[in-house]
C-alpha atoms as a PDB file:
ATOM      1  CA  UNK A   1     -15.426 111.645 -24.885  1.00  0.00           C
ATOM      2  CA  UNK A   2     -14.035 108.795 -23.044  1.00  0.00           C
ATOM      3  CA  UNK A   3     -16.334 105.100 -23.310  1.00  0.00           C
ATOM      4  CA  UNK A   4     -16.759 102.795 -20.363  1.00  0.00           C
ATOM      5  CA  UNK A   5     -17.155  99.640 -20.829  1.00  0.00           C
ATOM      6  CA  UNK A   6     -18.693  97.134 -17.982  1.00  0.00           C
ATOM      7  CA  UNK A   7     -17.757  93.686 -18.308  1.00  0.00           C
ATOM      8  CA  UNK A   8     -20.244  91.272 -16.969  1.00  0.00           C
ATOM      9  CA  UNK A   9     -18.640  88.401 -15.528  1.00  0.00           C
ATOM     10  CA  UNK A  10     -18.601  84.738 -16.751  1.00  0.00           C
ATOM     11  CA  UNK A  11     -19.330  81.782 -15.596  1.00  0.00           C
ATOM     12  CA  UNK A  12     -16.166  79.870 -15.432  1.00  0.00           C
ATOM     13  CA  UNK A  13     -16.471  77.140 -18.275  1.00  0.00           C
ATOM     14  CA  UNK A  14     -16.205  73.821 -16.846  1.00  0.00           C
ATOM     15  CA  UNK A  15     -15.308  71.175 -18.982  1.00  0.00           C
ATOM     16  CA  UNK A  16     -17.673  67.600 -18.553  1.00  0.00           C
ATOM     17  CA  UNK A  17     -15.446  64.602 -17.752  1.00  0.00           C
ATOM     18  CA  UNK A  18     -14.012  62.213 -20.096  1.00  0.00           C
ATOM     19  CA  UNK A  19     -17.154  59.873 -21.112  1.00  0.00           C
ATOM     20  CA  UNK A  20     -17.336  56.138 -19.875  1.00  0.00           C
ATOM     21  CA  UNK A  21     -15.544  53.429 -21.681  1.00  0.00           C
ATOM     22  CA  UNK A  22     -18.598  51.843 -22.880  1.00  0.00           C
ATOM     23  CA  UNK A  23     -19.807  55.844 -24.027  1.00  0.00           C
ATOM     24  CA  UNK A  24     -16.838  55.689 -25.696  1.00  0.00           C
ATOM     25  CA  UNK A  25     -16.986  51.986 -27.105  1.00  0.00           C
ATOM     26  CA  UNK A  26     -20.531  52.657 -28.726  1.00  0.00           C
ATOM     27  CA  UNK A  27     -19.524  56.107 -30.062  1.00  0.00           C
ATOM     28  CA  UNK A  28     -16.155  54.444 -32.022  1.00  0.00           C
ATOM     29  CA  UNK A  29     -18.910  51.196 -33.318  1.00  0.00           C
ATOM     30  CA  UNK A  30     -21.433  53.652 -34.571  1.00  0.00           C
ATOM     31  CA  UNK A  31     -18.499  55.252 -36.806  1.00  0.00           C
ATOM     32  CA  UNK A  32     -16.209  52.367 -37.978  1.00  0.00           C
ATOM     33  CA  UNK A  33     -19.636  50.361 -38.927  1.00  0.00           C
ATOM     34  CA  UNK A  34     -21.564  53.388 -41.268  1.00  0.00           C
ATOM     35  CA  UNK A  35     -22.732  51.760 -43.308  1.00  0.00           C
ATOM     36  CA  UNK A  36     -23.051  47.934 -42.361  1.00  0.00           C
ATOM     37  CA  UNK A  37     -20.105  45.555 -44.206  1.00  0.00           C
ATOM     38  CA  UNK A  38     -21.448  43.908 -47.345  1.00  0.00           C
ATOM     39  CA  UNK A  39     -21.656  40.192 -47.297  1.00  0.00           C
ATOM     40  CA  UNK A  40     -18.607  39.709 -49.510  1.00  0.00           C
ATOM     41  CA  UNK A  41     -16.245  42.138 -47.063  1.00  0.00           C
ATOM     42  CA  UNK A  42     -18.005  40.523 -43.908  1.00  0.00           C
ATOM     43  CA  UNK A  43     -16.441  37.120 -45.862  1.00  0.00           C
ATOM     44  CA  UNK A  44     -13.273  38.216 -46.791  1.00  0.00           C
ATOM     45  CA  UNK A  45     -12.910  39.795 -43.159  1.00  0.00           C
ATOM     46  CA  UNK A  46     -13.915  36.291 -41.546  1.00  0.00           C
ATOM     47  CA  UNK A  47     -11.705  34.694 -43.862  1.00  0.00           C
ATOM     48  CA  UNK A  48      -8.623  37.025 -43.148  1.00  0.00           C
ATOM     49  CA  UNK A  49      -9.208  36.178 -38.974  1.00  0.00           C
ATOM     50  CA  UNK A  50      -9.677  32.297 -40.103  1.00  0.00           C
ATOM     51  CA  UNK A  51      -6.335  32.259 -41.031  1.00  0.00           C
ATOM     52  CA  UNK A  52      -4.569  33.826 -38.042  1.00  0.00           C
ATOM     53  CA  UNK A  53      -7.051  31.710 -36.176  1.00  0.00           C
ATOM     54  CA  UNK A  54      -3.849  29.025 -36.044  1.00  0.00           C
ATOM     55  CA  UNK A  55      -1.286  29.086 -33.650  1.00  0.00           C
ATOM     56  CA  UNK A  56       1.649  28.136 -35.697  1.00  0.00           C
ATOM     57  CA  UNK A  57       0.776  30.485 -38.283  1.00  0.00           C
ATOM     58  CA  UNK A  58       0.531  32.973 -35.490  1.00  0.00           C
ATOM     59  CA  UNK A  59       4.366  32.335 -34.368  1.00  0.00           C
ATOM     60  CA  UNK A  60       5.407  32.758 -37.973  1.00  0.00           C
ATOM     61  CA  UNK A  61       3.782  36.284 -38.009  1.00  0.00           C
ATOM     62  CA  UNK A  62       5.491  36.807 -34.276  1.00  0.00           C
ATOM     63  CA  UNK A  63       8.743  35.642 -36.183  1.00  0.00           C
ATOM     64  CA  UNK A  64       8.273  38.005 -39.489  1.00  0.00           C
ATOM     65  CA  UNK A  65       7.043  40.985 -37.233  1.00  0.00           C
ATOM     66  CA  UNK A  66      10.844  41.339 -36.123  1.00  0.00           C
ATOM     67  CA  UNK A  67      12.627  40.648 -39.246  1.00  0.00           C
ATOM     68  CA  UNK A  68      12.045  38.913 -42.734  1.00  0.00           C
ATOM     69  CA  UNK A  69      13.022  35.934 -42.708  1.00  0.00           C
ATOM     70  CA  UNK A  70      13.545  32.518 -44.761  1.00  0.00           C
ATOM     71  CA  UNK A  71      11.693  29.266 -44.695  1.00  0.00           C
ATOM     72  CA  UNK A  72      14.750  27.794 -43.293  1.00  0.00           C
ATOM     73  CA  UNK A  73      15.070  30.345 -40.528  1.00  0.00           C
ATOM     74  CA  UNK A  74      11.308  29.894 -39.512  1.00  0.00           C
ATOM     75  CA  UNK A  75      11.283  26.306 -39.075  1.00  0.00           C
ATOM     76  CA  UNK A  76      13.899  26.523 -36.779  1.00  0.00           C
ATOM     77  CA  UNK A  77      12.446  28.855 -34.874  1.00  0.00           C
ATOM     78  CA  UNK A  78       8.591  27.211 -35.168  1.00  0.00           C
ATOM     79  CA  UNK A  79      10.351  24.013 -34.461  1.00  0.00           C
ATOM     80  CA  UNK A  80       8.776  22.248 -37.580  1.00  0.00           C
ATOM     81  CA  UNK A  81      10.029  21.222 -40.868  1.00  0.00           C
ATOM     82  CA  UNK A  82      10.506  23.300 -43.821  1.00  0.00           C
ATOM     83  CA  UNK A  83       7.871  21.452 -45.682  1.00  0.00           C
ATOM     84  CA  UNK A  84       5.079  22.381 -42.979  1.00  0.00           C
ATOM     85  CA  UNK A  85       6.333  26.026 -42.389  1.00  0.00           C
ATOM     86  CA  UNK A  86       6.252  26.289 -46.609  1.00  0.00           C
ATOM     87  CA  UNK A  87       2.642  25.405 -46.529  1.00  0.00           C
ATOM     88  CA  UNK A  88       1.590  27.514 -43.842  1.00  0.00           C
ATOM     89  CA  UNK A  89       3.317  30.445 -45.794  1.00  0.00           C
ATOM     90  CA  UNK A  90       1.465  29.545 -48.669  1.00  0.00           C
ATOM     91  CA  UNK A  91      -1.908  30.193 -46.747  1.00  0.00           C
ATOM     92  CA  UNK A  92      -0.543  33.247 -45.235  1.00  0.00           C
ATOM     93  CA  UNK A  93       0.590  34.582 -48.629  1.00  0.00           C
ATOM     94  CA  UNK A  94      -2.773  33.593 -50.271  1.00  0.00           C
ATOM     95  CA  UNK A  95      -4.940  36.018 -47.694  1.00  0.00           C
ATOM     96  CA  UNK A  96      -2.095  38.587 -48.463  1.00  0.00           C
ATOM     97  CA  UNK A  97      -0.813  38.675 -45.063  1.00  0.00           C
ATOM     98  CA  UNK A  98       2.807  37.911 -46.472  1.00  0.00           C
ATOM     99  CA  UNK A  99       4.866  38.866 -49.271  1.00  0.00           C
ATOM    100  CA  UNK A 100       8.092  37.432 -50.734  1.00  0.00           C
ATOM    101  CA  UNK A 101      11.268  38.893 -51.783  1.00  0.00           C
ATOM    102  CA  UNK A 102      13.499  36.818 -53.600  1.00  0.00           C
ATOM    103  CA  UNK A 103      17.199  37.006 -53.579  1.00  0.00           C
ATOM    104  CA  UNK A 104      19.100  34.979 -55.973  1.00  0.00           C
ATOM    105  CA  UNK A 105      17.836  31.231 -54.696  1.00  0.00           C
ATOM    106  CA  UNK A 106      16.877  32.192 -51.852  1.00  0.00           C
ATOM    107  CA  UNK A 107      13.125  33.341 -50.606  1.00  0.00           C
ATOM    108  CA  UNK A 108      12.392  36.195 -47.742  1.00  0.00           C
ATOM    109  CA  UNK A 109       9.485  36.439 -46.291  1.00  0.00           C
ATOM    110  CA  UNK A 110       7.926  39.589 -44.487  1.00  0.00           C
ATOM    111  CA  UNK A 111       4.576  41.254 -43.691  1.00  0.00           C
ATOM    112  CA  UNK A 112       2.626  42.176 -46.130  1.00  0.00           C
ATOM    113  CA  UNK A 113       2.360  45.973 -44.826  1.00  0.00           C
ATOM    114  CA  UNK A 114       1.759  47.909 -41.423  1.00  0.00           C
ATOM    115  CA  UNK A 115      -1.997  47.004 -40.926  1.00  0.00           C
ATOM    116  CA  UNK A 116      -0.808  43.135 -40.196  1.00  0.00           C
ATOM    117  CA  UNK A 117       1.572  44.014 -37.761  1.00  0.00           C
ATOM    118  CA  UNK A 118      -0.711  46.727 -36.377  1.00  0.00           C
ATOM    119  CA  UNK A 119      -3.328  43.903 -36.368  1.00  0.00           C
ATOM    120  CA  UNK A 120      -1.257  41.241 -34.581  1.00  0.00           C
ATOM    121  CA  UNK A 121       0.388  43.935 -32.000  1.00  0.00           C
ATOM    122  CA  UNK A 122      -3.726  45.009 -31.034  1.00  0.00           C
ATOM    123  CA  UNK A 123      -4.544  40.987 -30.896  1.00  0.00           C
ATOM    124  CA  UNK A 124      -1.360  40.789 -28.629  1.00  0.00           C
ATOM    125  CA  UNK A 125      -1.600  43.699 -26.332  1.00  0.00           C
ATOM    126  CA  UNK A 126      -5.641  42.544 -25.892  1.00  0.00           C
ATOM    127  CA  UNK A 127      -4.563  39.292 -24.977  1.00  0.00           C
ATOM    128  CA  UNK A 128      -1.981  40.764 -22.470  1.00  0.00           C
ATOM    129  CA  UNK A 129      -4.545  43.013 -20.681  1.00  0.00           C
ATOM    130  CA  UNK A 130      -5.614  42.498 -17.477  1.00  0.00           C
ATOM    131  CA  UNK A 131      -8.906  40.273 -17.438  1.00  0.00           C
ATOM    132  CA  UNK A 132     -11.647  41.167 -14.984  1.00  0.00           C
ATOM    133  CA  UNK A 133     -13.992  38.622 -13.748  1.00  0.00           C
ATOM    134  CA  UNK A 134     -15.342  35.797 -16.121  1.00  0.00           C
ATOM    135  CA  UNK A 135     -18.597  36.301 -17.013  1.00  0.00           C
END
């Protein structure tokens, strides 16, 4: 005995578009931010953009996202002395946005790890973006 089967046809599945930027904006919020940041992490975070809230500092970061470097070797490229570039590292070492490595007398400086060069490169690339009309 030989079974038939009948195949009903399907709709075609049709796949909704990609949703809208701000869809998408308030979907990525409502995750990153479950629960709300504590005071002291709110504080911390403030103070962490506080201190790349300075231009100079900012050029040092530019400067130790290629290659570590030495105070000496900043300065020159900053265009400031070795005295102010050492106490801007000091500040950037203190939030733990730099680390040293020393090498006999001499002192390297780097990035602390990926998530401050992956936060400079976002701050850069957002401040490269096209702008639309001031608001």
């Amino acid at each position: 005995m030989s079974q038939t089967t009948s195949t009903v046809p399907r709709p075609a599945l049709t796949r909704p578009g990609p949703p809208s930027p701000a869809t998408t904006v308030r979907r990525r919020a409502a995750r990153a931010i479950t629960p709300p940041l504590s005071a002291e992490t709110a504080q911390a975070l403030a103070e962490t953009f506080r201190v790349l809230g300075d231009p100079t500092r900012i050029r040092l970061i530019a400067a130790m996202a290629v290659a570590e470097r030495c105070v000496g070797d900043l300065a020159s490229l900053v265009g400031m002395s070795e005295s102010a570039v050492s106490h801007q590292l000091r500040m950037l070492r203190a939030a733990r946005l730099v680390r040293t490595r020393r090498a006999g007398r001499q002192v390297f400086y780097t990035l602390d790890d990926a998530h401050i060069l992956a936060l400079f490169e976002q701050g850069l690339s957002h401040v490269h973006e096209p702008h639309g009309d001031a608001r």
